[in-house]
N, C-alpha and C. Protein backbone atom coordinates (compact mmCIF):
# COMPACT_ATOMS: atom_id res chain seq x y z
N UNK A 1 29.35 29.77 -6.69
CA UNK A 1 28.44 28.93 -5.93
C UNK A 1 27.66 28.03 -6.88
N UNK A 2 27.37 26.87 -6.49
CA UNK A 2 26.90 25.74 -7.26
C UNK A 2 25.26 26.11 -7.41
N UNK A 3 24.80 25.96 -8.37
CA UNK A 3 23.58 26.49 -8.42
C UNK A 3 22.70 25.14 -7.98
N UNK A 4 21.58 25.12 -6.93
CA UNK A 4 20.65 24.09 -6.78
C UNK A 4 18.94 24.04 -7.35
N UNK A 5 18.70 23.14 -8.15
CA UNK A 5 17.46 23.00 -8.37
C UNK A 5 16.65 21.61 -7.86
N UNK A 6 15.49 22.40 -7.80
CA UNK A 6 14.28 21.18 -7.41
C UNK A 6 13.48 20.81 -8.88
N UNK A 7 13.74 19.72 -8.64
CA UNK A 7 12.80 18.76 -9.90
C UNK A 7 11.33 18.87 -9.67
N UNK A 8 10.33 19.15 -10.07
CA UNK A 8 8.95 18.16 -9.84
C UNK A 8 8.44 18.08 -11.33
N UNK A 9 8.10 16.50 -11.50
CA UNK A 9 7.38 16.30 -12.29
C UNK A 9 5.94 15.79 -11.92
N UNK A 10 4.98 16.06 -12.79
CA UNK A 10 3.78 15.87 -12.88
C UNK A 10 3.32 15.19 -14.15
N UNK A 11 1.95 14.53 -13.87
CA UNK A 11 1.61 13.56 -15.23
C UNK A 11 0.62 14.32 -15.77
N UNK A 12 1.47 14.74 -16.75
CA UNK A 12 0.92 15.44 -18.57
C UNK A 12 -1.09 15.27 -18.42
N UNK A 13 -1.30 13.78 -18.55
CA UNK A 13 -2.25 13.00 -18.47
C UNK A 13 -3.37 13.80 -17.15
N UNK A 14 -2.74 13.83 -16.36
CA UNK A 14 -3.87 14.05 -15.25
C UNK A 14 -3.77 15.92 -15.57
N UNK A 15 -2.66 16.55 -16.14
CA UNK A 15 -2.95 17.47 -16.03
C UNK A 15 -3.79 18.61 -16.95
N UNK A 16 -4.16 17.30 -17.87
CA UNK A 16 -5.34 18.18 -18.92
C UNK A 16 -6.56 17.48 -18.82
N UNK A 17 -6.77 16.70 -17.67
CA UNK A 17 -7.86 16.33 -17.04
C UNK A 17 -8.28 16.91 -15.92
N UNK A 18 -7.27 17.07 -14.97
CA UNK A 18 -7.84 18.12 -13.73
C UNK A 18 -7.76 19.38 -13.47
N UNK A 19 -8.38 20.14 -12.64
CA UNK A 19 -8.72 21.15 -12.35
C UNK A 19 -7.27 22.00 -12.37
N UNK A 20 -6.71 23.08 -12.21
CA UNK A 20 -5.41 23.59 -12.29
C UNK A 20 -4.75 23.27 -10.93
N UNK A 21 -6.15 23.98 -10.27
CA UNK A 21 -5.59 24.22 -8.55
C UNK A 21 -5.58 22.67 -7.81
N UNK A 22 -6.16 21.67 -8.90
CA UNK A 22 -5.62 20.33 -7.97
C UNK A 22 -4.21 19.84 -8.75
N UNK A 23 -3.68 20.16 -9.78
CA UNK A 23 -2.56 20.09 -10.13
C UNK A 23 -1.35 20.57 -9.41
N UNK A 24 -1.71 21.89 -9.24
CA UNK A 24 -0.66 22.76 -8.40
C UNK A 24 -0.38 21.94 -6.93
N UNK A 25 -1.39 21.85 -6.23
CA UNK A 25 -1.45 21.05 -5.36
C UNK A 25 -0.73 19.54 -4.95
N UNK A 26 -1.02 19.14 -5.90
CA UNK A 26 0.24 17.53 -6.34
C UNK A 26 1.41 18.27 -6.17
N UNK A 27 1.66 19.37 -6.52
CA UNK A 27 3.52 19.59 -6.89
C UNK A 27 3.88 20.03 -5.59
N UNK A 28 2.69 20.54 -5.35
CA UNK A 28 2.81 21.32 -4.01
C UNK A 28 3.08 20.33 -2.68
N UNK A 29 2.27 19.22 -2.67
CA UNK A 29 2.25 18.45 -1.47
C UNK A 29 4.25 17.33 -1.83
N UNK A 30 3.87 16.89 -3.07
CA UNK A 30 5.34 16.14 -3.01
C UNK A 30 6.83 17.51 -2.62
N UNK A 31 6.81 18.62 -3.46
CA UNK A 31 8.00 19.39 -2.87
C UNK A 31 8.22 19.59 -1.54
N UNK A 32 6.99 19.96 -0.50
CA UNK A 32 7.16 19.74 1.01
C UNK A 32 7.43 18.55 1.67
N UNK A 33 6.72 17.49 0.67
CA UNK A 33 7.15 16.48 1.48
C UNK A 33 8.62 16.01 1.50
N UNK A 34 9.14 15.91 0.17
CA UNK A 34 10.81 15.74 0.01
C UNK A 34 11.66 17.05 0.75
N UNK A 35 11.16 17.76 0.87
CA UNK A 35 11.83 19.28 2.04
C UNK A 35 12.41 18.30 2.86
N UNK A 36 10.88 17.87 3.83
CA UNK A 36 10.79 18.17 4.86
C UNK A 36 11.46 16.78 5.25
N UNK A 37 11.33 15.60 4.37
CA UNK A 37 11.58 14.40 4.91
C UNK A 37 13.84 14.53 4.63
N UNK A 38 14.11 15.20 4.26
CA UNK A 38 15.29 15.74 4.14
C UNK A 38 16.00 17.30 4.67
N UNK A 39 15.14 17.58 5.73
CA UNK A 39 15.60 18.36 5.70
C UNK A 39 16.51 18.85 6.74
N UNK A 40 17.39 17.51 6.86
CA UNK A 40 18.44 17.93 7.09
C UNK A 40 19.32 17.89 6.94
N UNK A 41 19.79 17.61 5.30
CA UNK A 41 20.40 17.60 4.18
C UNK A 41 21.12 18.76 3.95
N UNK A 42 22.66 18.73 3.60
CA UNK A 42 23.24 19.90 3.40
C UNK A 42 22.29 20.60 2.11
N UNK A 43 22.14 20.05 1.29
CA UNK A 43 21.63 20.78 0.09
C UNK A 43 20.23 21.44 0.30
N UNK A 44 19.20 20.72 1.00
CA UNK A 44 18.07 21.32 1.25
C UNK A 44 18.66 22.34 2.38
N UNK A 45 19.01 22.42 2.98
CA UNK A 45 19.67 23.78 4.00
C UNK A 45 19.87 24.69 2.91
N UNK A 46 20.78 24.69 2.41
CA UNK A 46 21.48 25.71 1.30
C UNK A 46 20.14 25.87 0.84
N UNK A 47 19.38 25.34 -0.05
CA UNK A 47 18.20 26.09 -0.52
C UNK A 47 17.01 26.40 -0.01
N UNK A 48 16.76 26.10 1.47
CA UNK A 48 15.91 26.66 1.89
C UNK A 48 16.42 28.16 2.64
N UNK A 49 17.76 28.25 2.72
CA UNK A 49 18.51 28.98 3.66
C UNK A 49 18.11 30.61 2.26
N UNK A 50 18.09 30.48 1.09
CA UNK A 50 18.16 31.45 0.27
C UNK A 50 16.56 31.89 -0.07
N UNK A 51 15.41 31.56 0.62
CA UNK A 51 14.18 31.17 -0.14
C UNK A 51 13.89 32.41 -1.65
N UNK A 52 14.71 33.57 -1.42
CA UNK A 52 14.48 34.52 -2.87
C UNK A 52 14.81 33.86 -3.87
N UNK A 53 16.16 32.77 -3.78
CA UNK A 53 16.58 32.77 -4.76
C UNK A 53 16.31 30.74 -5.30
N UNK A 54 15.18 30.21 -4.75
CA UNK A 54 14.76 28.44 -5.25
C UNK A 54 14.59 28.94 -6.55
N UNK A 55 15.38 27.61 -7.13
CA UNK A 55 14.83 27.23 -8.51
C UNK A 55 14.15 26.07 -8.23
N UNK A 56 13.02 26.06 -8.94
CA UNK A 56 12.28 24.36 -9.38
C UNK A 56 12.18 25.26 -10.48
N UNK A 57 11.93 23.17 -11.59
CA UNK A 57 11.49 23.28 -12.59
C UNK A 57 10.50 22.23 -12.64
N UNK A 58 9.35 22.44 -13.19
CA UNK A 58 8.53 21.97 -13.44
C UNK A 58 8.09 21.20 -14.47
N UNK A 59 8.45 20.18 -14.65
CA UNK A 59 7.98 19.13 -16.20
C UNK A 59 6.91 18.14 -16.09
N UNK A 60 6.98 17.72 -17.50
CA UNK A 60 5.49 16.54 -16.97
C UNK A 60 6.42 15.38 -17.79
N UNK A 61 5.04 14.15 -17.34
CA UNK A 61 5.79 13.28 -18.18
C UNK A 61 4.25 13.05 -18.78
N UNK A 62 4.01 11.76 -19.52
CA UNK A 62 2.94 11.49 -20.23
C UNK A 62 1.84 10.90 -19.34
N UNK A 63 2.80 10.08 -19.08
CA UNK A 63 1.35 9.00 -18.26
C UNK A 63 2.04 8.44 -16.68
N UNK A 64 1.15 7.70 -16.45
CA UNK A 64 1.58 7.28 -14.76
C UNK A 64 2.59 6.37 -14.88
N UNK A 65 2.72 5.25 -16.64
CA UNK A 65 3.68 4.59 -16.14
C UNK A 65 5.07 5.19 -16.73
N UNK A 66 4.88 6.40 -17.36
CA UNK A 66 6.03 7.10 -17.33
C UNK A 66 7.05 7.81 -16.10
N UNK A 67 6.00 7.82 -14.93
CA UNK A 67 6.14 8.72 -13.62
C UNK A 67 6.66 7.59 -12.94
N UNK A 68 6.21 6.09 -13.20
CA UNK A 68 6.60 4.88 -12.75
C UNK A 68 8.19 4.90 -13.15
N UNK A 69 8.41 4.87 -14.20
CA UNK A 69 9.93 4.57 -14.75
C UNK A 69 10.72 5.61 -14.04
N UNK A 70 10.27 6.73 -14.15
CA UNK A 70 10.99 7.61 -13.74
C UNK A 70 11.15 7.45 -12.75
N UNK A 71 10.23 7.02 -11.87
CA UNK A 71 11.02 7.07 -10.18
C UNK A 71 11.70 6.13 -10.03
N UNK A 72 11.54 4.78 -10.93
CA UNK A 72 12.31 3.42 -10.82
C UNK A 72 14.17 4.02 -11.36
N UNK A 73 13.89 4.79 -12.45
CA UNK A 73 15.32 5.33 -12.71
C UNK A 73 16.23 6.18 -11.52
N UNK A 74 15.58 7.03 -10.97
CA UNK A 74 16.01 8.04 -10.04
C UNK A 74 16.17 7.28 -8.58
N UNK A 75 15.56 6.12 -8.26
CA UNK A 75 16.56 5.15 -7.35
C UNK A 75 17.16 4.61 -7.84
N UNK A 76 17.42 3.95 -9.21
CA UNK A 76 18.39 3.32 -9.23
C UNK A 76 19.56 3.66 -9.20
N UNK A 77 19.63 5.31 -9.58
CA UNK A 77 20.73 6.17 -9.32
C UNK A 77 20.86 6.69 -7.97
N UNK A 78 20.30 6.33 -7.14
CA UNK A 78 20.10 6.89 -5.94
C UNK A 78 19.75 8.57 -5.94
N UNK A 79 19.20 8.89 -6.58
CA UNK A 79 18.69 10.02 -6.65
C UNK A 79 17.14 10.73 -5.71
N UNK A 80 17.38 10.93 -4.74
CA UNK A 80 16.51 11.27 -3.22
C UNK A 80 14.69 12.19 -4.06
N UNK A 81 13.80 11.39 -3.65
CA UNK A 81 12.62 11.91 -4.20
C UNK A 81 11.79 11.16 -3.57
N UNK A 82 10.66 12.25 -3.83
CA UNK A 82 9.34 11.91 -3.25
C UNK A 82 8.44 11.59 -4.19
N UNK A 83 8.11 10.23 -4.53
CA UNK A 83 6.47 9.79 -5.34
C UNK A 83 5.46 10.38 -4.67
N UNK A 84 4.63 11.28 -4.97
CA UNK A 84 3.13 11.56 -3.83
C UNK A 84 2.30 10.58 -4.79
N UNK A 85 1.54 10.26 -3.81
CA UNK A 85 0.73 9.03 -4.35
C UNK A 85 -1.01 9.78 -3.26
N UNK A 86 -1.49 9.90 -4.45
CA UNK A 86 -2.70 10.79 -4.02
C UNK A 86 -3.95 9.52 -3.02
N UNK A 87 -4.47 10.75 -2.27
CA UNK A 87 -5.48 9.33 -0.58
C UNK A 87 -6.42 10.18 -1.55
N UNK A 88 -7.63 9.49 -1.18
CA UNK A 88 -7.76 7.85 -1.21
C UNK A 88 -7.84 7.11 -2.36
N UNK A 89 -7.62 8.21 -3.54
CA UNK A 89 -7.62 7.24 -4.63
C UNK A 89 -6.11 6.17 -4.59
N UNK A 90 -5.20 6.39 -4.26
CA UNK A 90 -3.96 5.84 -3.89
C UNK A 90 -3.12 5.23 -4.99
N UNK A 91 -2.95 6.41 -5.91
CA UNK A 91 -2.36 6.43 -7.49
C UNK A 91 -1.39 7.64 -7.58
N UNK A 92 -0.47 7.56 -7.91
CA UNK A 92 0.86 8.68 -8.09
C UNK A 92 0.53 9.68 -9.29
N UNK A 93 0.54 11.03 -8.84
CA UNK A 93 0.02 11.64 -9.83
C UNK A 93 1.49 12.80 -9.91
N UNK A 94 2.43 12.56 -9.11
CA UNK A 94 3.81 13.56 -9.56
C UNK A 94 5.06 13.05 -8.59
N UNK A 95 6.19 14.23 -8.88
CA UNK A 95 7.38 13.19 -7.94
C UNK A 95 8.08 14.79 -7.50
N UNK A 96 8.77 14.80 -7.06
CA UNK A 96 9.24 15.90 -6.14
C UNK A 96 11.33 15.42 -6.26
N UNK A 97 12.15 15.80 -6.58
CA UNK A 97 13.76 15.73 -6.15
C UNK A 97 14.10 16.30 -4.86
N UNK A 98 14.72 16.42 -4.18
CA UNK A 98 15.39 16.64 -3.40
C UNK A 98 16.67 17.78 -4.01
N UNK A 99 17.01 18.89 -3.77
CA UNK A 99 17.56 19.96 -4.20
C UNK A 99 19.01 19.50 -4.04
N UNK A 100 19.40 19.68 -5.49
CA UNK A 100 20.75 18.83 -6.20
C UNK A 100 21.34 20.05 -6.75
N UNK A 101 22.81 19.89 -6.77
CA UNK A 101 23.09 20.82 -8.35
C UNK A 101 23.02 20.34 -9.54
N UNK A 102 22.22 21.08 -9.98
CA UNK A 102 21.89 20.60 -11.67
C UNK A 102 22.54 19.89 -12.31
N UNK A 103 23.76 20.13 -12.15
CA UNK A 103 24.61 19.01 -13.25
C UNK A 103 24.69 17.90 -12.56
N UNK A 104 24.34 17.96 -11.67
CA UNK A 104 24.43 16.45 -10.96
C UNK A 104 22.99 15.22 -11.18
N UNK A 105 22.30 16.25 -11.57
CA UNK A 105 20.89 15.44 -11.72
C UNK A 105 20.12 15.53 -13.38
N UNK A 106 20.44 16.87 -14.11
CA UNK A 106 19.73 17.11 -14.89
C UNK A 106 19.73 15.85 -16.19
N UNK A 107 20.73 15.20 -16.09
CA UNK A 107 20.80 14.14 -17.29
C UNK A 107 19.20 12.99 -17.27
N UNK A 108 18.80 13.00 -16.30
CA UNK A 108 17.29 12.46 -15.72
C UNK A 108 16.32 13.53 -16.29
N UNK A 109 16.59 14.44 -16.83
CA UNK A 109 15.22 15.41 -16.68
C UNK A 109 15.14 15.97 -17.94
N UNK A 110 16.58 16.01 -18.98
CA UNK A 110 16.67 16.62 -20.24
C UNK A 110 15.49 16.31 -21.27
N UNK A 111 15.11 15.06 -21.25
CA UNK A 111 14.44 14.49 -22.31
C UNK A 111 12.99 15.03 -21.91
N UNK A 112 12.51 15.47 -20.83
CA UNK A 112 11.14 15.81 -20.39
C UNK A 112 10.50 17.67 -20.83
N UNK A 113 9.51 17.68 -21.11
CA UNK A 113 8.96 19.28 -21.17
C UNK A 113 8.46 19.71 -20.01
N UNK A 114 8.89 20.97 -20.51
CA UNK A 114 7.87 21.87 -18.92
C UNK A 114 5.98 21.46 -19.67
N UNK A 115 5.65 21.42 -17.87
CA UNK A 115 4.96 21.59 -17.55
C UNK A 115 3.79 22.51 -18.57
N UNK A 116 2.34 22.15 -19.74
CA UNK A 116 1.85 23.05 -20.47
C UNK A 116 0.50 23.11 -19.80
């Protein structure tokens, strides 16, 4: 069986500035939102269908206009994701994938660190 993971990245930047639990929260609101706005996607089925066994991985990038490129890259590949773009300040503070098999996506994500 093809193994599926969820991407979310978050910005490095905001995350040694804010609070933990508003960090978590960013990852938290973009992964539901890419669920849900897909979810009726063979692949999000398959991984919501297992919930013991989701992988996400969690990385950051540096700054916002790194989170910028990155989402500009991941359409240009057509690669299905959610920018959350935080109310009311109305600035992107992480991005969410849509549940892929890894080898299908990870060449986008190699160069990035987890999440510190």
């Amino acid at each position: 069986m093809t193994s599926l993971v969820q991407y979310v990245v978050v910005r490095g930047d905001l995350a040694r500035s804010w609070p933990l639990g508003a960090i978590i929260a960013q990852a938290c609101h973009a992964s539901t939102a890419i669920l849900h706005l897909y979810r009726d996607d063979g692949n999000v089925r398959k991984y919501t269908a297992d919930l013991e066994n989701m992988h996400k991985c969690i990385l950051e990038v540096k700054s916002e206009d790194d989170l910028a490129a990155l989402s500009e890259a991941l359409t240009q590949d057509n690669v299905h994701h959610k920018l959350w773009i935080e109310q009311p300040e109305n600035y992107p503070t992480c991005l969410a994938v849509k549940p892929y098999p890894k080898e299908e996506i990870k060449q986008h994500f190699k160069k990035l660190k987890l999440l510190q």
